[in-house]
PDB file of N, CA and C in Angstrom:
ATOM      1  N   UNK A   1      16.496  57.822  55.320  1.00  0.00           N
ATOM      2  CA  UNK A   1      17.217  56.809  56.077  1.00  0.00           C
ATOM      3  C   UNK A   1      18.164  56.065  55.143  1.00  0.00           C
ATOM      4  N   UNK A   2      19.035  55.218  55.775  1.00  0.00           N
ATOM      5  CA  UNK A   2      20.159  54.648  54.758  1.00  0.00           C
ATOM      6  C   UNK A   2      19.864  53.369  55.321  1.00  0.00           C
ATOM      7  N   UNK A   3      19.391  52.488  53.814  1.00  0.00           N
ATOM      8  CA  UNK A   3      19.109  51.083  54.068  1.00  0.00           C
ATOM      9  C   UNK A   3      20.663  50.678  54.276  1.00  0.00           C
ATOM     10  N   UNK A   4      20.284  48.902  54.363  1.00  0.00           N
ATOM     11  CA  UNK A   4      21.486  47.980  54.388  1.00  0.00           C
ATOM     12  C   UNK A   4      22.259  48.154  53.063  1.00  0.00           C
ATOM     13  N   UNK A   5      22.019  48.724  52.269  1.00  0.00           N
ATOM     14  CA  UNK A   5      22.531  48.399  50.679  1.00  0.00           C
ATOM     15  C   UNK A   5      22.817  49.926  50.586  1.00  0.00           C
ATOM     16  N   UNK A   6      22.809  50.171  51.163  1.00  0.00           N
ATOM     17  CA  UNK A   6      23.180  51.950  51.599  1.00  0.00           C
ATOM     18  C   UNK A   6      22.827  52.828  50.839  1.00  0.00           C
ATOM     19  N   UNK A   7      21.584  52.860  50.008  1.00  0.00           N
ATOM     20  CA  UNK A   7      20.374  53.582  49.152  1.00  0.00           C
ATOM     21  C   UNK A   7      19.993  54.409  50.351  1.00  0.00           C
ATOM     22  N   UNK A   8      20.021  55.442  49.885  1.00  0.00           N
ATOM     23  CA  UNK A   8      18.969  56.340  50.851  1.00  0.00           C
ATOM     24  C   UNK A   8      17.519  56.555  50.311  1.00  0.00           C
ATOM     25  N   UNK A   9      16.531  56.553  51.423  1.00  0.00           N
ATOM     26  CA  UNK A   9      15.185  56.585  51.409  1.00  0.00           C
ATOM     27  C   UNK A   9      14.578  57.183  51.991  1.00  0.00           C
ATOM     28  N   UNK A  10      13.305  57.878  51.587  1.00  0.00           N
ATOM     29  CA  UNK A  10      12.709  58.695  52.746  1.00  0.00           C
ATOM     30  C   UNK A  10      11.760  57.484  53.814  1.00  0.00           C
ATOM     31  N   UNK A  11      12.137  57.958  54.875  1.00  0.00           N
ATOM     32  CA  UNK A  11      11.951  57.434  56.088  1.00  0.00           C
ATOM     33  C   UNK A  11      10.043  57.229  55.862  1.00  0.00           C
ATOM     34  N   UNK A  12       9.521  55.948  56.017  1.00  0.00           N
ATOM     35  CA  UNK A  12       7.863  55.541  55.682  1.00  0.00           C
ATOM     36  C   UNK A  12       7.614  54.655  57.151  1.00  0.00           C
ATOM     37  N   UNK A  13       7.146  55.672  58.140  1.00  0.00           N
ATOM     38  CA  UNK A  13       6.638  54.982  59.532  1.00  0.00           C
ATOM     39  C   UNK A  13       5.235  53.819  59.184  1.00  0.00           C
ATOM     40  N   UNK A  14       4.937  54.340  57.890  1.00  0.00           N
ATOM     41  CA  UNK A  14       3.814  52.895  58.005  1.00  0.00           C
ATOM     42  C   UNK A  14       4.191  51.718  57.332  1.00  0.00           C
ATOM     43  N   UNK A  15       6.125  50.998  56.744  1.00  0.00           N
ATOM     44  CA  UNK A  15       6.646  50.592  56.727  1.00  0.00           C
ATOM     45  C   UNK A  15       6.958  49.929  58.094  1.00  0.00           C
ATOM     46  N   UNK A  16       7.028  50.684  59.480  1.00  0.00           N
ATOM     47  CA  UNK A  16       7.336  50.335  60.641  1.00  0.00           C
ATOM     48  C   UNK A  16       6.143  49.642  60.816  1.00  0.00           C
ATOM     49  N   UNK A  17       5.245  50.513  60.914  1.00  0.00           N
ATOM     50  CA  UNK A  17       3.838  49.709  61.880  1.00  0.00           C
ATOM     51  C   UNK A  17       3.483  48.171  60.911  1.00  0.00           C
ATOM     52  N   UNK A  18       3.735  48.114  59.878  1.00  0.00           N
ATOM     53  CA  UNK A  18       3.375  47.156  58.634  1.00  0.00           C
ATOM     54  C   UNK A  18       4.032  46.108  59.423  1.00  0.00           C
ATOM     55  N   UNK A  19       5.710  45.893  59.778  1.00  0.00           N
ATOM     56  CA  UNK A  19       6.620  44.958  60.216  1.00  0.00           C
ATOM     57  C   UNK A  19       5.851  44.894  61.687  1.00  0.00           C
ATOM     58  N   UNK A  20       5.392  45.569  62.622  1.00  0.00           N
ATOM     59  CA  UNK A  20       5.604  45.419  63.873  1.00  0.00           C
ATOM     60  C   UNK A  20       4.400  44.338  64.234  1.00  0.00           C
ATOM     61  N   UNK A  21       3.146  44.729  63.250  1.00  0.00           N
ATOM     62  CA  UNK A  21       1.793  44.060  62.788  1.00  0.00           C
ATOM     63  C   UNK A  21       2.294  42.392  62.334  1.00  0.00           C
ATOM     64  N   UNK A  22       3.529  42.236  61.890  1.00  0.00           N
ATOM     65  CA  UNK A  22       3.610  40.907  60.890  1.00  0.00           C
ATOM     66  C   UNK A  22       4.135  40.159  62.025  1.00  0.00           C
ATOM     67  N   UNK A  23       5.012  41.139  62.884  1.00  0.00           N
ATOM     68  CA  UNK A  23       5.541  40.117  64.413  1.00  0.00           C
ATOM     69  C   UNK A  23       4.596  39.695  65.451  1.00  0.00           C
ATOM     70  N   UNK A  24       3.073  40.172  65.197  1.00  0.00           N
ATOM     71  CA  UNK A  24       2.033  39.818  65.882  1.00  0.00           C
ATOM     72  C   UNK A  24       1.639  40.974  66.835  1.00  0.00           C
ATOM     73  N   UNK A  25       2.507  42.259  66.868  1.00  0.00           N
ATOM     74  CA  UNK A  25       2.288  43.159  67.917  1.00  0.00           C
ATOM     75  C   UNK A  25       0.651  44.050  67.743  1.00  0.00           C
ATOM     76  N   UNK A  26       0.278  43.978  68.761  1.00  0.00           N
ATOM     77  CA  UNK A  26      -1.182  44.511  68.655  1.00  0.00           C
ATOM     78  C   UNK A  26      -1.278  45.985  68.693  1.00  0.00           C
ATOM     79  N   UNK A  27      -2.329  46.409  68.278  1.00  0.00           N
ATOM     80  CA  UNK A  27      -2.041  47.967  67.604  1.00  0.00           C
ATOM     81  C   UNK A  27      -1.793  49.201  68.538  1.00  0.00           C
ATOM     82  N   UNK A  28      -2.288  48.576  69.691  1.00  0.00           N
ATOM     83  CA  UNK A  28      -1.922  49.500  70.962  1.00  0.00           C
ATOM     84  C   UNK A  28      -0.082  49.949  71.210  1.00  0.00           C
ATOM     85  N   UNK A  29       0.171  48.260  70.760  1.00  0.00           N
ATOM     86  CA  UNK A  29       1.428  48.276  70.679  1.00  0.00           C
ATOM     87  C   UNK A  29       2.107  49.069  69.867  1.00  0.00           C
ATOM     88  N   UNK A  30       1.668  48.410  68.843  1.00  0.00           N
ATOM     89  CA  UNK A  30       2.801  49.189  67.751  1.00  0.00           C
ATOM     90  C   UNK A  30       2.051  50.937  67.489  1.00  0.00           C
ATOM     91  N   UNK A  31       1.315  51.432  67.828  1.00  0.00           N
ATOM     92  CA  UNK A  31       1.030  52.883  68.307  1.00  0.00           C
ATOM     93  C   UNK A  31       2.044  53.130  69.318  1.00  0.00           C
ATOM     94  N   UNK A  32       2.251  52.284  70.109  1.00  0.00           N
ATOM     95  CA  UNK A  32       2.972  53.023  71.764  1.00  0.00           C
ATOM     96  C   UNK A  32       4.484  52.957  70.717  1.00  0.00           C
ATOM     97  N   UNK A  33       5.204  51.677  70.303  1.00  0.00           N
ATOM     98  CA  UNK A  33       6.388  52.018  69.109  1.00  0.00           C
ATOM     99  C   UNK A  33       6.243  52.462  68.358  1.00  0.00           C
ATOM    100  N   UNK A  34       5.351  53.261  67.998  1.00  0.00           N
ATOM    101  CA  UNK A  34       6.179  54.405  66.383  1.00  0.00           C
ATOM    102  C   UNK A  34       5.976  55.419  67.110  1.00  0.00           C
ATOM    103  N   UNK A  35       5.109  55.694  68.256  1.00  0.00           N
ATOM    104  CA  UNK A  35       5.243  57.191  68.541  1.00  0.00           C
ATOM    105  C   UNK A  35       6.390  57.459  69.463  1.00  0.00           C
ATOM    106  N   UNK A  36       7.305  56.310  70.137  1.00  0.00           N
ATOM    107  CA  UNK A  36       8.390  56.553  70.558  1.00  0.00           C
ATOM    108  C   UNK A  36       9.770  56.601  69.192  1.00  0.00           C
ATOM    109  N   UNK A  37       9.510  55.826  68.477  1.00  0.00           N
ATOM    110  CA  UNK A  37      10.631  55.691  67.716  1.00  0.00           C
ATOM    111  C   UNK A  37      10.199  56.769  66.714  1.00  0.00           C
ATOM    112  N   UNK A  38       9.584  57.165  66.068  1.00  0.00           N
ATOM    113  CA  UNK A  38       9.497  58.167  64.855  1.00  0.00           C
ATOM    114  C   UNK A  38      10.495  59.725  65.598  1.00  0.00           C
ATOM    115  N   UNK A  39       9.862  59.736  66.091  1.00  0.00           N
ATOM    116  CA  UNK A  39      10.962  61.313  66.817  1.00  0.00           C
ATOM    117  C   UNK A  39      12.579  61.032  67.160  1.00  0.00           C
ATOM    118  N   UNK A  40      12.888  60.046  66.992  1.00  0.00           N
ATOM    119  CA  UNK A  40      14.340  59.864  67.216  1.00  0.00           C
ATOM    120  C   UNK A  40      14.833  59.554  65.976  1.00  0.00           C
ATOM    121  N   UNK A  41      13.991  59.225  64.904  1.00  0.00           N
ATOM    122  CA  UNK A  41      14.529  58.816  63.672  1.00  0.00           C
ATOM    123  C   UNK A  41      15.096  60.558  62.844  1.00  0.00           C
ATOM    124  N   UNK A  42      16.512  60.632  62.838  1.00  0.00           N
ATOM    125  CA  UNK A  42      17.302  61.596  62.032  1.00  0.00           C
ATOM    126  C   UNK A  42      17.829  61.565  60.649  1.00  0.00           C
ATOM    127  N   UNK A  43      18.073  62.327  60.115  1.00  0.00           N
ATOM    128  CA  UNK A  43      18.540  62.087  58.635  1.00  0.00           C
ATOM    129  C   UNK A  43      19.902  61.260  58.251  1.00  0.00           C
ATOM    130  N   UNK A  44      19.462  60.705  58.026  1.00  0.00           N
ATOM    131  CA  UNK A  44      20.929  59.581  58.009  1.00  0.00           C
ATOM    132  C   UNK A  44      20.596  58.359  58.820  1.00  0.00           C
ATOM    133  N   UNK A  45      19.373  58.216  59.577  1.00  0.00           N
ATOM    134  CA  UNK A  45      19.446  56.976  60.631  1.00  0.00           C
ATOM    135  C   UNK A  45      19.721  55.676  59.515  1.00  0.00           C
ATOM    136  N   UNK A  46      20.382  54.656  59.952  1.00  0.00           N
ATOM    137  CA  UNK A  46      19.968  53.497  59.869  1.00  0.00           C
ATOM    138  C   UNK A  46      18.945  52.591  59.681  1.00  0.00           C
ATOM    139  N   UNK A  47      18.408  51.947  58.860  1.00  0.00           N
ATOM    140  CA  UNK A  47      17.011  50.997  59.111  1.00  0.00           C
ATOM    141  C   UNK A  47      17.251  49.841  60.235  1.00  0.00           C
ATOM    142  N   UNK A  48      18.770  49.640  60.058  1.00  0.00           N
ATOM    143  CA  UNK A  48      19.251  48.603  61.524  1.00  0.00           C
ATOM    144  C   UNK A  48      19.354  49.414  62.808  1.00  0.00           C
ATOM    145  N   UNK A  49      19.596  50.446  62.887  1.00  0.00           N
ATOM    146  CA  UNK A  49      19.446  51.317  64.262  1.00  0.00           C
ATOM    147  C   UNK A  49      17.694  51.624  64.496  1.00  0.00           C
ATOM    148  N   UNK A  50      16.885  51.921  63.517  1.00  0.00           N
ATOM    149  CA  UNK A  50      15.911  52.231  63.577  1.00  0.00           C
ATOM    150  C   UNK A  50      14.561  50.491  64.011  1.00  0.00           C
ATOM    151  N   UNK A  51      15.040  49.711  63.320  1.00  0.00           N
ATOM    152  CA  UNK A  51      14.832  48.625  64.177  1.00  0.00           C
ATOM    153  C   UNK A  51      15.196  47.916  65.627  1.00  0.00           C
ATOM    154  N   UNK A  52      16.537  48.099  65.518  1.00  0.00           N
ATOM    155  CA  UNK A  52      17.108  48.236  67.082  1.00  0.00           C
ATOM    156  C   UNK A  52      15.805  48.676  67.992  1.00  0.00           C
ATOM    157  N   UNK A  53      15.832  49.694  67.943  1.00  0.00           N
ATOM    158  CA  UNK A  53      14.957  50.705  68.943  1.00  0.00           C
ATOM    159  C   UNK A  53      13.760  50.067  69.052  1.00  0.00           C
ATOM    160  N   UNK A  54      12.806  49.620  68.108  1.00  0.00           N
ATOM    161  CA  UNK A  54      11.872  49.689  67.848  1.00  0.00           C
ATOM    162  C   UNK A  54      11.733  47.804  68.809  1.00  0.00           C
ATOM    163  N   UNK A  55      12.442  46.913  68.369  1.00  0.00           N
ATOM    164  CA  UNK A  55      12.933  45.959  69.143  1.00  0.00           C
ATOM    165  C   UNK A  55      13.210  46.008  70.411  1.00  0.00           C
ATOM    166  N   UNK A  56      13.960  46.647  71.270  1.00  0.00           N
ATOM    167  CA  UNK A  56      14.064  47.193  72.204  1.00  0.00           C
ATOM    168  C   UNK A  56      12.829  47.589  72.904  1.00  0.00           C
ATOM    169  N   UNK A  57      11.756  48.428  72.540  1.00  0.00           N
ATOM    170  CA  UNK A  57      10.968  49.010  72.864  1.00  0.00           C
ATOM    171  C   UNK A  57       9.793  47.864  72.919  1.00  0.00           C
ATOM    172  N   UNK A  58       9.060  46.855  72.147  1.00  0.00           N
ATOM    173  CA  UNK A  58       8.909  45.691  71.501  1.00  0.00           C
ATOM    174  C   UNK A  58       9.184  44.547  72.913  1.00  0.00           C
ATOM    175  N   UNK A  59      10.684  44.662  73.258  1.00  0.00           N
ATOM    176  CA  UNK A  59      11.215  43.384  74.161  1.00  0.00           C
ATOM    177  C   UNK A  59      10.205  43.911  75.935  1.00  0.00           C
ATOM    178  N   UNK A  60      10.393  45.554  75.947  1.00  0.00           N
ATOM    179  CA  UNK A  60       9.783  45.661  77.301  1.00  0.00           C
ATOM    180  C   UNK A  60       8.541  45.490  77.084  1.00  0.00           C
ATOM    181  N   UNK A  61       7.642  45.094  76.242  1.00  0.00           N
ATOM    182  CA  UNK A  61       6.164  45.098  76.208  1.00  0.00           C
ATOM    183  C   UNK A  61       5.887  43.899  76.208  1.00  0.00           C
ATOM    184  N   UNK A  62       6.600  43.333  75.197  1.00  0.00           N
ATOM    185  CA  UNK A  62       6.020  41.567  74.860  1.00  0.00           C
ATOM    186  C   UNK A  62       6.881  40.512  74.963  1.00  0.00           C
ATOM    187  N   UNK A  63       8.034  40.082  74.882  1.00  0.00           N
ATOM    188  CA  UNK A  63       8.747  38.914  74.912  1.00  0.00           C
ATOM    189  C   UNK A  63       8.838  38.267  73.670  1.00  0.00           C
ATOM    190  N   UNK A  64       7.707  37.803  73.698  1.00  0.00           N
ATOM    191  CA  UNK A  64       6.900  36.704  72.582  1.00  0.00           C
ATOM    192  C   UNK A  64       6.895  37.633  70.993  1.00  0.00           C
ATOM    193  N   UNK A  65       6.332  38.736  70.893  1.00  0.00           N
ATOM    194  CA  UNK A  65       6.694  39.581  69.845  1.00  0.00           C
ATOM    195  C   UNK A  65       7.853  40.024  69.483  1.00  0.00           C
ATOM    196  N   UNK A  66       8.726  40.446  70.408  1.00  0.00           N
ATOM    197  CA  UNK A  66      10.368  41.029  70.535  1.00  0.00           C
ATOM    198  C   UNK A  66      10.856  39.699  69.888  1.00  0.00           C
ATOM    199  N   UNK A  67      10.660  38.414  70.243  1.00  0.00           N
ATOM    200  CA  UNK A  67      11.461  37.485  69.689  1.00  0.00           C
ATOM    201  C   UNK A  67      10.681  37.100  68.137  1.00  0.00           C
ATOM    202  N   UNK A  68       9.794  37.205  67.712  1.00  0.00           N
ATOM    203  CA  UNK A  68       9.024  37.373  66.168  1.00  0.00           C
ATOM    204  C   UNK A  68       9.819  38.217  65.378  1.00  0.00           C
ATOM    205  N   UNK A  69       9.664  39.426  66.308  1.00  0.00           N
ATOM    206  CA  UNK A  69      10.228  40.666  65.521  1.00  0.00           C
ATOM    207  C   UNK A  69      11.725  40.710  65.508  1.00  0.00           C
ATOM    208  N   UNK A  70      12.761  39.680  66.004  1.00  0.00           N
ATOM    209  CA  UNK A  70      14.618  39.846  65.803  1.00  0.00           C
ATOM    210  C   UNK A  70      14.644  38.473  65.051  1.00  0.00           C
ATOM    211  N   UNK A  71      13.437  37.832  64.724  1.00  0.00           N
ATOM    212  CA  UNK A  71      14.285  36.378  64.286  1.00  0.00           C
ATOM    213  C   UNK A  71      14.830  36.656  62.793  1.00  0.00           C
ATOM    214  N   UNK A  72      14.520  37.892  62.153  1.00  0.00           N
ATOM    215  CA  UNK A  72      15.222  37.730  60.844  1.00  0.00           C
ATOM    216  C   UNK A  72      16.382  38.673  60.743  1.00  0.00           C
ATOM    217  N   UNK A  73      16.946  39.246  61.614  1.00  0.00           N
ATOM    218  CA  UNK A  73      17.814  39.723  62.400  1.00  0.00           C
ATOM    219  C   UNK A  73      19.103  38.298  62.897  1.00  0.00           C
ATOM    220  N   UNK A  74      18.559  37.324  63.901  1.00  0.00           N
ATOM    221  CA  UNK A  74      18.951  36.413  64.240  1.00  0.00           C
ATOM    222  C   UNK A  74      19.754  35.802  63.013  1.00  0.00           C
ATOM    223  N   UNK A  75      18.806  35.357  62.588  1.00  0.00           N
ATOM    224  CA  UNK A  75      19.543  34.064  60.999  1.00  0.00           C
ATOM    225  C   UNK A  75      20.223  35.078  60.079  1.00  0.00           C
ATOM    226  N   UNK A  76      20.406  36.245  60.491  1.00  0.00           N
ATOM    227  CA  UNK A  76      21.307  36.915  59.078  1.00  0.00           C
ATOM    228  C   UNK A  76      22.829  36.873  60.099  1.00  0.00           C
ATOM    229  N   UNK A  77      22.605  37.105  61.776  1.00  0.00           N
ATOM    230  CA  UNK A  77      23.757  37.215  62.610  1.00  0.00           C
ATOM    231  C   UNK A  77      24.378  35.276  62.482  1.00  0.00           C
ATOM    232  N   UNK A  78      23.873  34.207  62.042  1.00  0.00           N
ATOM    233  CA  UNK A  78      23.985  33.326  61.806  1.00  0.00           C
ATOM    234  C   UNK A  78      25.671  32.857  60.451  1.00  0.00           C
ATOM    235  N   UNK A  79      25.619  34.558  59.870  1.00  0.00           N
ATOM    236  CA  UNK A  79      26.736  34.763  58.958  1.00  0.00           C
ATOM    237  C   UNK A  79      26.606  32.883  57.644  1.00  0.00           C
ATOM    238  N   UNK A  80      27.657  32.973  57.557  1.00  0.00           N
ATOM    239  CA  UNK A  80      27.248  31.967  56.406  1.00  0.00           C
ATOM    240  C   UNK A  80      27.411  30.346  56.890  1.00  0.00           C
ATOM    241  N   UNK A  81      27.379  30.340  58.146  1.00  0.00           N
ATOM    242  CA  UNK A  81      27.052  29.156  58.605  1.00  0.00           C
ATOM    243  C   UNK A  81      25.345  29.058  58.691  1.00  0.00           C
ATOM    244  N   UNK A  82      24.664  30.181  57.810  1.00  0.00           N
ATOM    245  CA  UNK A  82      23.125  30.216  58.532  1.00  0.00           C
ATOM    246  C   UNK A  82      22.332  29.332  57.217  1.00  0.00           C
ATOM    247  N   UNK A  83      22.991  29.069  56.067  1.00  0.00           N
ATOM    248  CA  UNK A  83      22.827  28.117  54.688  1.00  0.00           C
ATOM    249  C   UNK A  83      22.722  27.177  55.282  1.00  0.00           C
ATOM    250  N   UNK A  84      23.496  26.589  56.333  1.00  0.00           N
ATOM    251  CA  UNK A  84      23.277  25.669  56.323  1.00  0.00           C
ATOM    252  C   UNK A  84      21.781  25.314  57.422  1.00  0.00           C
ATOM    253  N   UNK A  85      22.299  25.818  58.239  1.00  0.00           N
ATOM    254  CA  UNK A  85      20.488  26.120  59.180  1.00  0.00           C
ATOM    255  C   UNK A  85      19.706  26.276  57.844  1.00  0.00           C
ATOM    256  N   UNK A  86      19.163  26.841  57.107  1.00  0.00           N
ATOM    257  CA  UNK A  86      18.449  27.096  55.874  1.00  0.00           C
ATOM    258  C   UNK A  86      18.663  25.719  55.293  1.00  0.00           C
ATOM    259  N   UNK A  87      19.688  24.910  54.923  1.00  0.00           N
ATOM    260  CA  UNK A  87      19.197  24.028  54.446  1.00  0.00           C
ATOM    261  C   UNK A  87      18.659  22.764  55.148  1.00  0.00           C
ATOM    262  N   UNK A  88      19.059  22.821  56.436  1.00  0.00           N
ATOM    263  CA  UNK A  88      18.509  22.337  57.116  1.00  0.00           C
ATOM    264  C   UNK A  88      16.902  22.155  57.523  1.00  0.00           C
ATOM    265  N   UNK A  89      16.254  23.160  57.397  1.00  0.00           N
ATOM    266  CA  UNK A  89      15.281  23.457  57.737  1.00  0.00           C
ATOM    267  C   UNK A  89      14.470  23.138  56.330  1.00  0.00           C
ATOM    268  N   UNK A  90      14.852  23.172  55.161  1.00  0.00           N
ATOM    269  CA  UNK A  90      14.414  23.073  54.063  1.00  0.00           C
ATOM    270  C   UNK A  90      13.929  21.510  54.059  1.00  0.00           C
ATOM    271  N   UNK A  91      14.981  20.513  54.555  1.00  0.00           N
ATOM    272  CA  UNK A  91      14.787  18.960  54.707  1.00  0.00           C
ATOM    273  C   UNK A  91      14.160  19.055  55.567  1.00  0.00           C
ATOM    274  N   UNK A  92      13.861  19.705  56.445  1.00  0.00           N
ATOM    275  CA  UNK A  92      12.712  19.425  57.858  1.00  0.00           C
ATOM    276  C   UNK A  92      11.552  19.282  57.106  1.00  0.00           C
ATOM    277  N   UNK A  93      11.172  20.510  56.463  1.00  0.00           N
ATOM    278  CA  UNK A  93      10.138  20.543  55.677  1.00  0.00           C
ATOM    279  C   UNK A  93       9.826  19.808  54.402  1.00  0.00           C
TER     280      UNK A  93
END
């Protein structure tokens, strides 16, 4: 697969289930997403297309997980107005 930094890597589905586990998705779940998404993953995929999907797939099951699993997605689409959200949040805390 071709990360964001455009290194190629061999494709590690228990990399997937690892992330899908950290968004809170329960194992039924993230079994029902890797066995849909692993067979569509091609040589050359994307780790952002390959999340896509997996998100997607994620949003029709849970809501509550789908939105766990795009929020670091979210604050990077935030572009460089997202420092300041970040520093914002830094004084919250």
């Amino acid at each position: 697969i071709r990360k964001s930094s455009g290194e190629l890597q061999l494709f590690d589905e228990e990399k997937l289930r690892l992330s899908l586990r950290r968004s809170g998705a329960d194992e039924v779940i993230v079994e029902e997403v890797v066995a849909r998404v692993v067979p569509m993953v091609a040589e050359g995929s994307s780790t952002q297309s390959i999340l896509r999907r997996a998100w997607r797939l994620l949003a029709s099951r849970s809501r509550v997980v789908a939105a766990r699993y795009g929020l670091r997605s979210a604050l990077g689409q935030l572009g460089p107005d997202g420092h300041l959200f970040e520093r914002y949040l830094a004084r919250l805390l």
